[in-house]
Protein backbone atom coordinates (compact mmCIF):
# COMPACT_ATOMS: atom_id res chain seq x y z
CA UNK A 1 -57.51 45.31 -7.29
CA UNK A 2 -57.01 45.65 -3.56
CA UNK A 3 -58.29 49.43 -3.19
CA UNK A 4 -61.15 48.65 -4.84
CA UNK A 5 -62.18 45.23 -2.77
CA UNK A 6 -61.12 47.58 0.05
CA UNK A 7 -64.30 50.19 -1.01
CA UNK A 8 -66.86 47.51 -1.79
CA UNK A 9 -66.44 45.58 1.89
CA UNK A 10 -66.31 48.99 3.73
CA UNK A 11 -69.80 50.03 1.76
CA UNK A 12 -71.23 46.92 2.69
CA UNK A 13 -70.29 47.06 6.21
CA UNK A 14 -71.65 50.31 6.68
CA UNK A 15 -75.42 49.82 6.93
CA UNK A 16 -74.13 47.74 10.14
CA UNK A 17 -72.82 50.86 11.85
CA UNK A 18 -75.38 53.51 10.38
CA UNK A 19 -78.81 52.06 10.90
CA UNK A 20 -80.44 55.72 10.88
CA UNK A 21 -80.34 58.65 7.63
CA UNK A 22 -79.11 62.16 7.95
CA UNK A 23 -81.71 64.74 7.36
CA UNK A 24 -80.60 67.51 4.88
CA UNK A 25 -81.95 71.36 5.55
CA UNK A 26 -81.63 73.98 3.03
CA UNK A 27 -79.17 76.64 3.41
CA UNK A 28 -78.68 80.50 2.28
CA UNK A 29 -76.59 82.02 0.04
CA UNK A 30 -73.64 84.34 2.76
CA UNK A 31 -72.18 87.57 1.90
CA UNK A 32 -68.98 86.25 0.53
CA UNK A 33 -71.33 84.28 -2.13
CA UNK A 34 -70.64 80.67 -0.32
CA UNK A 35 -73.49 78.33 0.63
CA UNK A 36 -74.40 77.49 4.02
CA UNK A 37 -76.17 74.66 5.36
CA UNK A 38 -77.21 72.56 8.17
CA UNK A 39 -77.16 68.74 8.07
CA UNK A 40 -78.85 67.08 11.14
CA UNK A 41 -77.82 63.72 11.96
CA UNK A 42 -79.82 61.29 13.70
CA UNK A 43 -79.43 60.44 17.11
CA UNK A 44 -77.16 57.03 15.88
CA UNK A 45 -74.36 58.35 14.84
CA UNK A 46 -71.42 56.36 13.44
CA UNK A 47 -68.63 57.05 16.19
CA UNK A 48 -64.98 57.06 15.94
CA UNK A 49 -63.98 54.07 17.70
CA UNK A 50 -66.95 51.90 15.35
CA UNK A 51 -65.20 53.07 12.22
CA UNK A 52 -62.11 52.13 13.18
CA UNK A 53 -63.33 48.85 14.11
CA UNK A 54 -64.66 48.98 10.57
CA UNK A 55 -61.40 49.80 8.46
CA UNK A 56 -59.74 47.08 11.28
CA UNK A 57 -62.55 44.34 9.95
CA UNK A 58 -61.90 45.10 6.19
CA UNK A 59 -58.02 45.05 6.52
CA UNK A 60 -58.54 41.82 8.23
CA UNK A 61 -60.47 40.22 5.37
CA UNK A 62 -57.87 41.78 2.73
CA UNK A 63 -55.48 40.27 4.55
CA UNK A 64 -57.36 36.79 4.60
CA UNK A 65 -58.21 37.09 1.09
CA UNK A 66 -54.37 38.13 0.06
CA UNK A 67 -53.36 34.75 2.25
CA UNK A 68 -56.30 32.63 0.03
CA UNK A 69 -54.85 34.22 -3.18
CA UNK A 70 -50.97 33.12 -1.74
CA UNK A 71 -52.08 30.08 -1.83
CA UNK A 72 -53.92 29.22 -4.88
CA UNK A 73 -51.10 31.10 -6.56
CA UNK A 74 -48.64 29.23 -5.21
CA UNK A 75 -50.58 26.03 -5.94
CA UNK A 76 -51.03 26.65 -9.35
CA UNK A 77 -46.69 27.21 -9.46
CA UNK A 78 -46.24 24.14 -7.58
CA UNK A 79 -48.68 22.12 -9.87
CA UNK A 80 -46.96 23.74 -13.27
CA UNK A 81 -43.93 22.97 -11.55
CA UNK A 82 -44.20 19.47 -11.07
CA UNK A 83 -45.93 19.51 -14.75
CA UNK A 84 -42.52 20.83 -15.64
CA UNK A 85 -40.71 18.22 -13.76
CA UNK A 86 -42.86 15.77 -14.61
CA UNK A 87 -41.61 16.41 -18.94
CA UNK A 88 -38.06 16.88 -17.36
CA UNK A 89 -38.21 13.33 -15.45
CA UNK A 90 -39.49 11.93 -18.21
CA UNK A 91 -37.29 12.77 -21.06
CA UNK A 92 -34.23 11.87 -18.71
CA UNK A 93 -35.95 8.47 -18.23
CA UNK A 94 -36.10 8.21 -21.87
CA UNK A 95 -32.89 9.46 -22.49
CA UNK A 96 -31.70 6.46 -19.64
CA UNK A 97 -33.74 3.94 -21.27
CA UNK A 98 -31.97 4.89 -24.81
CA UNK A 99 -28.76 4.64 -23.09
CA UNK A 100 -28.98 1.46 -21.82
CA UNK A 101 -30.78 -0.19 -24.96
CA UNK A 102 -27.62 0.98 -26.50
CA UNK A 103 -25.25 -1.04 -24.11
CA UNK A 104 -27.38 -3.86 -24.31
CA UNK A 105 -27.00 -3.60 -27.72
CA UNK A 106 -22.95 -2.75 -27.62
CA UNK A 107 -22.95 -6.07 -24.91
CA UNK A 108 -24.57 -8.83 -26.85
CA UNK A 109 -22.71 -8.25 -29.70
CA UNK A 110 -19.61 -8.19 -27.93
CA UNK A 111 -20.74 -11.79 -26.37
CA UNK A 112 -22.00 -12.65 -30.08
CA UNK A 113 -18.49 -11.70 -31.26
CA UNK A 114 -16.59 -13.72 -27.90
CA UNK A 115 -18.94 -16.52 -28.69
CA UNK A 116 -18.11 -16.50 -32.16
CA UNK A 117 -14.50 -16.66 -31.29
CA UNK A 118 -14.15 -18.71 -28.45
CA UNK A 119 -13.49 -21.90 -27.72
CA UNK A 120 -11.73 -24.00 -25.23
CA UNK A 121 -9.21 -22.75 -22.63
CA UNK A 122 -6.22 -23.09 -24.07
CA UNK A 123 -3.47 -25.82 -22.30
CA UNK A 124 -0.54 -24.20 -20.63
CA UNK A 125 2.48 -23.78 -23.65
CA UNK A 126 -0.24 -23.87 -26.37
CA UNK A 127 -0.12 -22.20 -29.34
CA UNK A 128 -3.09 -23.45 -31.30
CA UNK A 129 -4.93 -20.26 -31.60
CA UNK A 130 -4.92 -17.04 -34.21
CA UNK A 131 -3.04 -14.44 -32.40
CA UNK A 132 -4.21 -12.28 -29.60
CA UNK A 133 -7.31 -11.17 -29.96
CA UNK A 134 -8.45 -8.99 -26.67
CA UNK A 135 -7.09 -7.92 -23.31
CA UNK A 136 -8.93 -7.89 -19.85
CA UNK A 137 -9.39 -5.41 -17.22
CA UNK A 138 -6.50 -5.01 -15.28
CA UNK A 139 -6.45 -7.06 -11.63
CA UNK A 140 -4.31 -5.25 -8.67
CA UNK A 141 -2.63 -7.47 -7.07
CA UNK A 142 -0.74 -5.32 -4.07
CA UNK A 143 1.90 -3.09 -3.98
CA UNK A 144 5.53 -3.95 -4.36
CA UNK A 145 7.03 -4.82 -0.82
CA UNK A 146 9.43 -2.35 -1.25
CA UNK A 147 6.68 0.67 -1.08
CA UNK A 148 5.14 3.18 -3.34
CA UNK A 149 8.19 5.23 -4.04
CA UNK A 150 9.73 2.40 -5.98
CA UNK A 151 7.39 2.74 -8.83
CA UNK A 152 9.57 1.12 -11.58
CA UNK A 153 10.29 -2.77 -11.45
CA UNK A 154 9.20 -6.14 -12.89
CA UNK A 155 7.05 -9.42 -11.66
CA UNK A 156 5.73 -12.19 -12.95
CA UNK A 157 6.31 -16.16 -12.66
CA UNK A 158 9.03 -18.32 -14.72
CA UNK A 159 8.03 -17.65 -18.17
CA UNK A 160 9.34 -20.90 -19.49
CA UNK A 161 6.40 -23.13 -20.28
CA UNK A 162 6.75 -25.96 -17.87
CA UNK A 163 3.52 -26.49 -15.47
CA UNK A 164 5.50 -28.10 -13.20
CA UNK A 165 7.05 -24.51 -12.25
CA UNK A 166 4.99 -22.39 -9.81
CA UNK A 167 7.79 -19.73 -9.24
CA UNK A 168 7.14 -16.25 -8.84
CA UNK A 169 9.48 -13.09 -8.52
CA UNK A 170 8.88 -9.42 -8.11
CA UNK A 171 11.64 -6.94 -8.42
CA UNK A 172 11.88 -3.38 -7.51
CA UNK A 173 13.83 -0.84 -8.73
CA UNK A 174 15.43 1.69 -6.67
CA UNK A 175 14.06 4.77 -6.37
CA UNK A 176 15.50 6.52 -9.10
CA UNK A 177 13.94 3.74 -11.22
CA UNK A 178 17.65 2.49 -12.64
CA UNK A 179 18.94 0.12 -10.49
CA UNK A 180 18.18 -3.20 -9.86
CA UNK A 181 19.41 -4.43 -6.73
CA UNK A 182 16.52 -6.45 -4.88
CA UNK A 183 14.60 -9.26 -5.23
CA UNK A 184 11.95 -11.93 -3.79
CA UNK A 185 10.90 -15.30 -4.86
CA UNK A 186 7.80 -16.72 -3.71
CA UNK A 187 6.51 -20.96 -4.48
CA UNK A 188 3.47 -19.96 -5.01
CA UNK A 189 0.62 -17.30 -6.01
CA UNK A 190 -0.85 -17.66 -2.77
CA UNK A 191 2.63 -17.10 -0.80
CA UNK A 192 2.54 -13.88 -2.75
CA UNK A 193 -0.07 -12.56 -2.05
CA UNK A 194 0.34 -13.38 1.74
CA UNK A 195 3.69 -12.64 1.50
CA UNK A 196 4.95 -15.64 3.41
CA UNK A 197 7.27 -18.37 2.64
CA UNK A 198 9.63 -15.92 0.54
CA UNK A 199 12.98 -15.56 -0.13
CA UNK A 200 14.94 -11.98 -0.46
CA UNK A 201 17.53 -11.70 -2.79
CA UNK A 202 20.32 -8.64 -2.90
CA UNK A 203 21.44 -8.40 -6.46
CA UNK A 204 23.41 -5.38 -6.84
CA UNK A 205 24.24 -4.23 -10.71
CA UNK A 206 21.17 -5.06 -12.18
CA UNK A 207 19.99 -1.72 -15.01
CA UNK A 208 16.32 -0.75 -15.46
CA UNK A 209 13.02 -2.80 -15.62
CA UNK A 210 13.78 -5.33 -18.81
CA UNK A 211 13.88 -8.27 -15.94
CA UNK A 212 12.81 -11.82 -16.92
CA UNK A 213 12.69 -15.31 -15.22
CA UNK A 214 13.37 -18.53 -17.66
CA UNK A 215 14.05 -21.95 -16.47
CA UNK A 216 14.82 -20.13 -12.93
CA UNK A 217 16.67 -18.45 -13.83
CA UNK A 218 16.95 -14.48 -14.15
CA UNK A 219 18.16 -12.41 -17.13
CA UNK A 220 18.57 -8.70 -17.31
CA UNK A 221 21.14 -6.09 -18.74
CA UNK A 222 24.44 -5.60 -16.25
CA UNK A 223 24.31 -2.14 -14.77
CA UNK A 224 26.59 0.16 -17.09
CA UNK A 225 26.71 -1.92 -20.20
CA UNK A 226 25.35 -3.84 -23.57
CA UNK A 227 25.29 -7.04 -21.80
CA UNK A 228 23.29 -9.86 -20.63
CA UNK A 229 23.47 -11.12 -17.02
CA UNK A 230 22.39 -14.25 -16.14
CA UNK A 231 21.47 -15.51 -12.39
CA UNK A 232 20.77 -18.69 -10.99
CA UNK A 233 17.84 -18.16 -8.74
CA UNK A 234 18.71 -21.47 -6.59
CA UNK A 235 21.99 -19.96 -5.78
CA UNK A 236 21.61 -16.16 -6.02
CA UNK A 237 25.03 -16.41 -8.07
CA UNK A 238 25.57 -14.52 -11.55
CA UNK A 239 26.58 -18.17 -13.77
CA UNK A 240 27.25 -15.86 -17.51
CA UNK A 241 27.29 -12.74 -18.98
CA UNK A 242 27.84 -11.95 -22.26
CA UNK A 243 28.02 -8.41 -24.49
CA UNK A 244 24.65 -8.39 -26.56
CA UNK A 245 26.30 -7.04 -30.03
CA UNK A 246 25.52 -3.52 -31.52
CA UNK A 247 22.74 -3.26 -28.50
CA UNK A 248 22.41 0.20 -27.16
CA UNK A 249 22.60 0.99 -23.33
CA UNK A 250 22.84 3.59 -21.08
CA UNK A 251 19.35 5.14 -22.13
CA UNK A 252 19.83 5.39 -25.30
CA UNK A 253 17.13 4.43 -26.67
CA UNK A 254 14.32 3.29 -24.08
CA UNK A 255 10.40 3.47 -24.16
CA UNK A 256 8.90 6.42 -23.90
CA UNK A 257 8.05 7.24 -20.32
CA UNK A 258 10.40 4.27 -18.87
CA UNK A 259 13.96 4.95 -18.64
CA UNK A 260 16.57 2.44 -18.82
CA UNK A 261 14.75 -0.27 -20.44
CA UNK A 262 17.70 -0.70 -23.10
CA UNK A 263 17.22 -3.89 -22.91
CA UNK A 264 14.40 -5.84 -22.71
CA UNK A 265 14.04 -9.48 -22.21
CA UNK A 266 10.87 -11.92 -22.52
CA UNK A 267 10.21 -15.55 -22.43
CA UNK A 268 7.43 -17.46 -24.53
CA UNK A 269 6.28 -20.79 -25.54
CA UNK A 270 9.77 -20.57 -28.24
CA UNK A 271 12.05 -19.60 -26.05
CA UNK A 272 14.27 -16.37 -24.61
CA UNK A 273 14.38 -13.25 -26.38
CA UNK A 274 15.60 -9.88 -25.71
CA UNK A 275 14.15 -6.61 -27.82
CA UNK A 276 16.75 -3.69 -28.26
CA UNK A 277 17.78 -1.32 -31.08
CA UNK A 278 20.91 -0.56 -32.78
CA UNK A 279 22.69 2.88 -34.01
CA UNK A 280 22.49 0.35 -37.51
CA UNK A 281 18.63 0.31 -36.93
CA UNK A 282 18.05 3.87 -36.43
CA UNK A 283 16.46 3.16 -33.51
CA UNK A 284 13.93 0.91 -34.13
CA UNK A 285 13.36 -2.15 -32.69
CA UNK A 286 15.44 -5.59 -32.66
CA UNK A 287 14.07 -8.67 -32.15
CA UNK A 288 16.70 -11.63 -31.43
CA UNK A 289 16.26 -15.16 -30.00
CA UNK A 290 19.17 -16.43 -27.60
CA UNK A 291 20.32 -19.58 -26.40
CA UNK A 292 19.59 -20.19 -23.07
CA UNK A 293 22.82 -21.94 -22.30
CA UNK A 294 25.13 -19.94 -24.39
CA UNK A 295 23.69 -16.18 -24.92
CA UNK A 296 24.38 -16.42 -28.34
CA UNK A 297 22.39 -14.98 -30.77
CA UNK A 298 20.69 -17.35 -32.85
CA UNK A 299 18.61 -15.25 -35.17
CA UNK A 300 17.61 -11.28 -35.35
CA UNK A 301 14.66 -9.60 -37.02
CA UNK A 302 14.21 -5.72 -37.60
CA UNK A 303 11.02 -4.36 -37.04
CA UNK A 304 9.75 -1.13 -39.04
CA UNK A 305 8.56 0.20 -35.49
CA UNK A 306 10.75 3.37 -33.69
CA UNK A 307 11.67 1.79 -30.01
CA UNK A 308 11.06 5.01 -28.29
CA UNK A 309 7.57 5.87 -29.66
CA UNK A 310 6.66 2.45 -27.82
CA UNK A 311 5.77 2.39 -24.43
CA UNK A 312 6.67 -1.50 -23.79
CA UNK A 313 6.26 -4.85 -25.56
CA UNK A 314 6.15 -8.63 -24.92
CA UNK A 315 6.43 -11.80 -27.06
CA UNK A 316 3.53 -14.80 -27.00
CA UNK A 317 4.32 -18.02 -29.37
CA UNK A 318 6.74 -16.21 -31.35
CA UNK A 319 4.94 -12.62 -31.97
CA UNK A 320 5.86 -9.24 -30.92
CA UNK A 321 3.18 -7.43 -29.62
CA UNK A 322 3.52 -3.43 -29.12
CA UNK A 323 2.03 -0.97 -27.31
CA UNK A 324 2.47 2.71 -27.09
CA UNK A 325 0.03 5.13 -24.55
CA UNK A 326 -3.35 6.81 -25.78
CA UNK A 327 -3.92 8.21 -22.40
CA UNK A 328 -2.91 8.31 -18.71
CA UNK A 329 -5.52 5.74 -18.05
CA UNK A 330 -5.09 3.32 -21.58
CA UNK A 331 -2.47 2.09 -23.53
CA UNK A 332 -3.17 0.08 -27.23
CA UNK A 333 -1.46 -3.12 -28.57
CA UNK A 334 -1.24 -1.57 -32.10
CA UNK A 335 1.53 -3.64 -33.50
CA UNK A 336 2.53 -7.10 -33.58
CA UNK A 337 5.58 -8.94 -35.68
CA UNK A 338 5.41 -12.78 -36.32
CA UNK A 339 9.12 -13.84 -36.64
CA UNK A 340 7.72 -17.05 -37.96
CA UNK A 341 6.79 -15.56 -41.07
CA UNK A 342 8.60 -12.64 -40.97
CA UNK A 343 5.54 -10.47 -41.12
CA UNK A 344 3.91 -7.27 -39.73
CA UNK A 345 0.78 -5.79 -38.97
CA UNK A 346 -1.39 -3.36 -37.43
CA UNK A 347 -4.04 -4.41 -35.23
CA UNK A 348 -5.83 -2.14 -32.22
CA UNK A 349 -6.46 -4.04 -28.90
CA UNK A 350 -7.04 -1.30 -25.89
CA UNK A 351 -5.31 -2.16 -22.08
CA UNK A 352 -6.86 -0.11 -19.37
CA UNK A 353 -4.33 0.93 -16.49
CA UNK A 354 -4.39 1.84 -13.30
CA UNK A 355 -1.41 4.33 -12.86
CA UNK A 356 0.12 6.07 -15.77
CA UNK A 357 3.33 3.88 -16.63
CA UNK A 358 3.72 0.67 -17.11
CA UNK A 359 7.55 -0.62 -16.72
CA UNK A 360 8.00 -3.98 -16.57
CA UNK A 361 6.00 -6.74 -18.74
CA UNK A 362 6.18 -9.90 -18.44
CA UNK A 363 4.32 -12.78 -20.38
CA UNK A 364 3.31 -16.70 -18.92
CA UNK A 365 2.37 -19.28 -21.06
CA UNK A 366 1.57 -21.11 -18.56
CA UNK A 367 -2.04 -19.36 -17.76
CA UNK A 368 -2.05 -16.98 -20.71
CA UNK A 369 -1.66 -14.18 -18.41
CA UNK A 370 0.58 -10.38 -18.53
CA UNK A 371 2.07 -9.52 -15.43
CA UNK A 372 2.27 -5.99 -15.31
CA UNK A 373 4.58 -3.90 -12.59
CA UNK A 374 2.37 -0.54 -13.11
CA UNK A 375 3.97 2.78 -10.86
CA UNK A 376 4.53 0.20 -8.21
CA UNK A 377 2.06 -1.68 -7.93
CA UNK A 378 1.46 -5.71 -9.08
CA UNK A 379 -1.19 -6.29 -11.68
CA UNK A 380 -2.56 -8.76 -14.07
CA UNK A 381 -4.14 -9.60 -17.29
CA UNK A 382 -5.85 -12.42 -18.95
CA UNK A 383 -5.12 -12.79 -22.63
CA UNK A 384 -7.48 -14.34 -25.25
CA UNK A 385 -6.37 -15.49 -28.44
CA UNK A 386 -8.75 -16.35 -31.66
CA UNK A 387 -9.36 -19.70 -32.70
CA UNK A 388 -8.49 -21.65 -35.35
CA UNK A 389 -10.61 -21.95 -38.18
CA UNK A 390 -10.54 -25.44 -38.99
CA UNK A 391 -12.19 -26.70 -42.75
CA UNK A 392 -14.36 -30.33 -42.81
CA UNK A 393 -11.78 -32.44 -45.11
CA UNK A 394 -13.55 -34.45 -47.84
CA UNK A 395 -14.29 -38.23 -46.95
CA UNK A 396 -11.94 -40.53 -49.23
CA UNK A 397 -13.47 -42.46 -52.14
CA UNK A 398 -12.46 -45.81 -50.44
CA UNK A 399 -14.51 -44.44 -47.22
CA UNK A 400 -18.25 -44.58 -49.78
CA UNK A 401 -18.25 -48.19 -50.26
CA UNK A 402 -20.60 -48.84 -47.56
CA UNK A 403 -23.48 -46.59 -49.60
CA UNK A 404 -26.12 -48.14 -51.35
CA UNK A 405 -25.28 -48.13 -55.31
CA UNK A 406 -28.38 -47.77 -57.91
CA UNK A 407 -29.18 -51.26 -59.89
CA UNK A 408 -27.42 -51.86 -63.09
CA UNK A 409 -30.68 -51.56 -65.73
CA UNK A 410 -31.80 -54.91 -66.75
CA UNK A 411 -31.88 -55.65 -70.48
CA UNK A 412 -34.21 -57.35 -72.20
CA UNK A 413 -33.18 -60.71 -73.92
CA UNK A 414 -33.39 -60.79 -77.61
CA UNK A 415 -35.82 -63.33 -79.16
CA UNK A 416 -35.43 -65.16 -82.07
CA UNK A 417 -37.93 -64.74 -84.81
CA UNK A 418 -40.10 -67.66 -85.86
C-alpha cells in the first residue's frame, strides 16, 4: 500500500517542479541497427536538488500518514479492548453479585435457624437446654506468660458452678510438653489479661495437659503414675492423691497430636470427672465421676469411641463431647455421650483454630464458655445450647366453669284436652 501512495503523491507533485514539456525529435536508424534520438528539454528543467526536495516532501507525508494510521489503529485496539474489558468487568460483577446473593442467602437462614433456636441466655450452672448446638469463633486471649515455646498447657477459671468464684489459672507445660511444674492464679478476667494482681505457683510433678480447677482446687495426674493429685490452691499444698484404677499412664494411650494427656480431668454443672482408657477397654474411652472429697470412683461408663483417634474432649451438664481434627485450621465435635441416659450419638459441630493443636480444654458453667490453651496461646469460646421445646398443657375441666353454657331447651307444657 505504501509504494503505491508513494507513486501517486510524487506524480502529483510533479507538475509543481516541471511547469514546461520536453520536445521529442525524430531519430535515425545507426549502423549497429540501434535508434538514435534527440530529446530537447525546455529551458525549466527539473534539477537535482528540486527532486530531492520532492522524494523528501512525499516521505514526509508517508510518514505523517503512517503516524495517522498508528493512531486510528491503535484506537480501534484500545476501543475493542475496553469492549473486551468492558464483558470481562461485567461478568466478574455478575459473578460477585451471585456470590454474595448466595451468602445472603447462606446468612439469613443461619439467623432463621439461631432465631428458631434461641432463646434466653442461659443462668450460670443451668442446664435447661437440648445439648450443644454450635461453637463460636475462637477469641485470643494472649500468650501464656511463660512464652511461645511452651506450647502445651491448660487455662480456664474454677469450673465448679458457683458465681461467687471469679478464679482463674493458666498453666504451662514445660517445654517438652510433659511436665507440669508452674502455675498462676489471677481474681479476675481483667487481672489476666493485665497480668497484675497474680500469684505464681511452683508445682513440680504435675504430667501432661489434663489440668482442672474445682472448688479451688487443682486436679491432675502425678508425674510417673495412674493417679490423681489434688492441690489446694489457697495453700499451694498437695491435700490427696489417690491411684485412679486400671487407668493407663505414661502415654499410653493419649490424643492424637497431644502427648501425655493420660488423664484427663473436667468439671461441669454435675460434678468432677476424669476421661481415661483401660488395657480392659481396648483403648477407648472411660468416663468416671469422682468424689471431690474422697477420689473415689462413684460410677464409670465406656464409650464405643477409640481415645487416641480423638484429639480432646470436655463434659457440659453431664455429656461428653468429642472432637477429633479435620484440618490444621478446624477441629469437629462429632461425638457426644449422655451418662444420664447412657446414650450415644453422632452429631457434627465445626471449631475453627488458630494454631494446629489444641491441649488443654477446659469447660465453665459459669458463662457457658471453652477455654482453650491452643500451641501456647489463651483462647476462648462461647457455647450455645438448643432450647427446650416446651408443649401448651391442656386447661383442667374445673378451670371452664367460668364459660358461658348453652340454655337447657324449654319444653312446652302439656294441655289438657277439653
Amino acid at each position: 500500500m505504501q509504494p503505491y501512495l508513494a507513486l501517486l503523491i510524487t506524480i502529483l507533485l510533479l507538475p509543481l517542479v516541471l511547469p514546461g514539456q520536453p520536445q521529442l525529435v525524430p531519430g535515425s536508424r545507426g549502423e549497429d541497427g540501434l535508434c538514435h534520438c534527440v530529446v530537447y528539454l525546455t529551458n525549466d528543467l527539473i534539477r537535482l536538488k528540486e527532486l530531492e526536495q520532492l522524494q523528501s516532501t512525499a516521505r514526509e507525508l508517508m510518514d505523517k500518514y503512517d503516524q495517522e494510521f498508528s493512531k486510528v489503529a491503535n484506537g480501534s485496539l484500545t476501543l475493542k479492548l475496553l469492549a473486551d474489558s468492558d464483558q470481562l468487568g461485567l461478568c466478574a460483577l455478575r459473578q460477585e453479585v451471585d456470590i454474595l446473593k448466595s451468602q445472603l442467602r447462606e446468612c439469613e437462614k443461619q439467623q432463621e435457624e439461631a432465631s428458631r433456636h434461641s432463646g434466653l441466655p442461659l443462668p450460670p450452672g443451668s442446664c435447661a437446654h437440648g445439648g450443644l448446638q454450635k461453637v463460636s469463633r475462637p477469641f485470643v486471649v494472649q500468650l501464656n506468660w511463660r512464652g511461645f515455646s511452651h506450647k502445651a498447657g491448660a487455662w480456664g477459671r474454677d469450673s465448679a458452678p458457683n458465681p461467687d468464684s471469679s478464679l482463674y489459672w493458666v498453666a504451662p507445660l514445660s517445654e517438652d510438653s510433659r511436665y507440669f511444674e508452674y502455675y498462676q492464679l489471677y481474681k479476675s478476667y481483667d487481672d489476666l489479661v493485665l497480668m497484675k494482681n497474680y500469684k505464681e505457683r511452683s508445682m513440680g510433678y504435675g504430667d501432661g495437659s489434663g489440668n482442672t480447677v474445682y472448688e479451688n482446687f487443682m486436679y491432675f495426674n502425678y508425674y510417673g503414675t495412674r493417679d490423681i493429685a489434688k492441690v489446694d490452691l489457697s495453700s499451694n499444698t498437695l491435700v490427696l492423691q489417690r491411684p485412679l484404677p486400671s487407668a493407663t499412664y505414661n502415654n499410653r494411650f493419649s490424643y492424637v497430636g497431644v502427648s501425655w494427656k493420660d488423664l484427663d480431668f473436667a468439671g461441669d454443672e454435675n460434678g468432677l470427672w476424669v476421661l481415661y482408657a483401660t488395657e480392659e477397654s481396648k483403648g477407648n474411652l472411660v468416663v468416671s465421676r469422682l468424689n471431690t472429697s474422697t477420689l473415689d470412683v462413684e460410677k464409670t461408663w465406656h464409650t464405643s469411641q477409640y481415645k487416641p483417634a480423638m484429639s480432646g474432649a470436655f463434659m457440659a451438664c453431664g455429656v461428653l463431647y468429642a472432637l477429633r481434627p479435620l484440618s490444621t485450621r478446624q477441629e469437629e465435635i462429632f461425638y457426644a455421650f449422655d451418662t444420664t441416659t447412657g446414650r450415644e450419638h453422632h452429631l457434627s459441630i465445626l471449631l475453627d483454630k488458630m494454631l494446629e493443636t489444641l491441649h488443654g480444654i477446659n469447660y465453665s458453667p459459669l458463662d457457658h464458655k471453652l477455654y482453650v490453651y491452643n500451641d501456647g496461646y489463651l483462647v476462648n469460646y462461647d457455647l450455645s445450647f438448643q432450647t427446650l421445646k416446651h408443649r401448651p398443657s391442656k386447661l383442667p375441666a374445673e378451670n371452664l366453669s367460668w364459660l358461658p353454657t348453652a340454655p337447657k331447651p324449654i319444653k312446652p307444657n302439656k294441655s289438657s284436652s277439653p
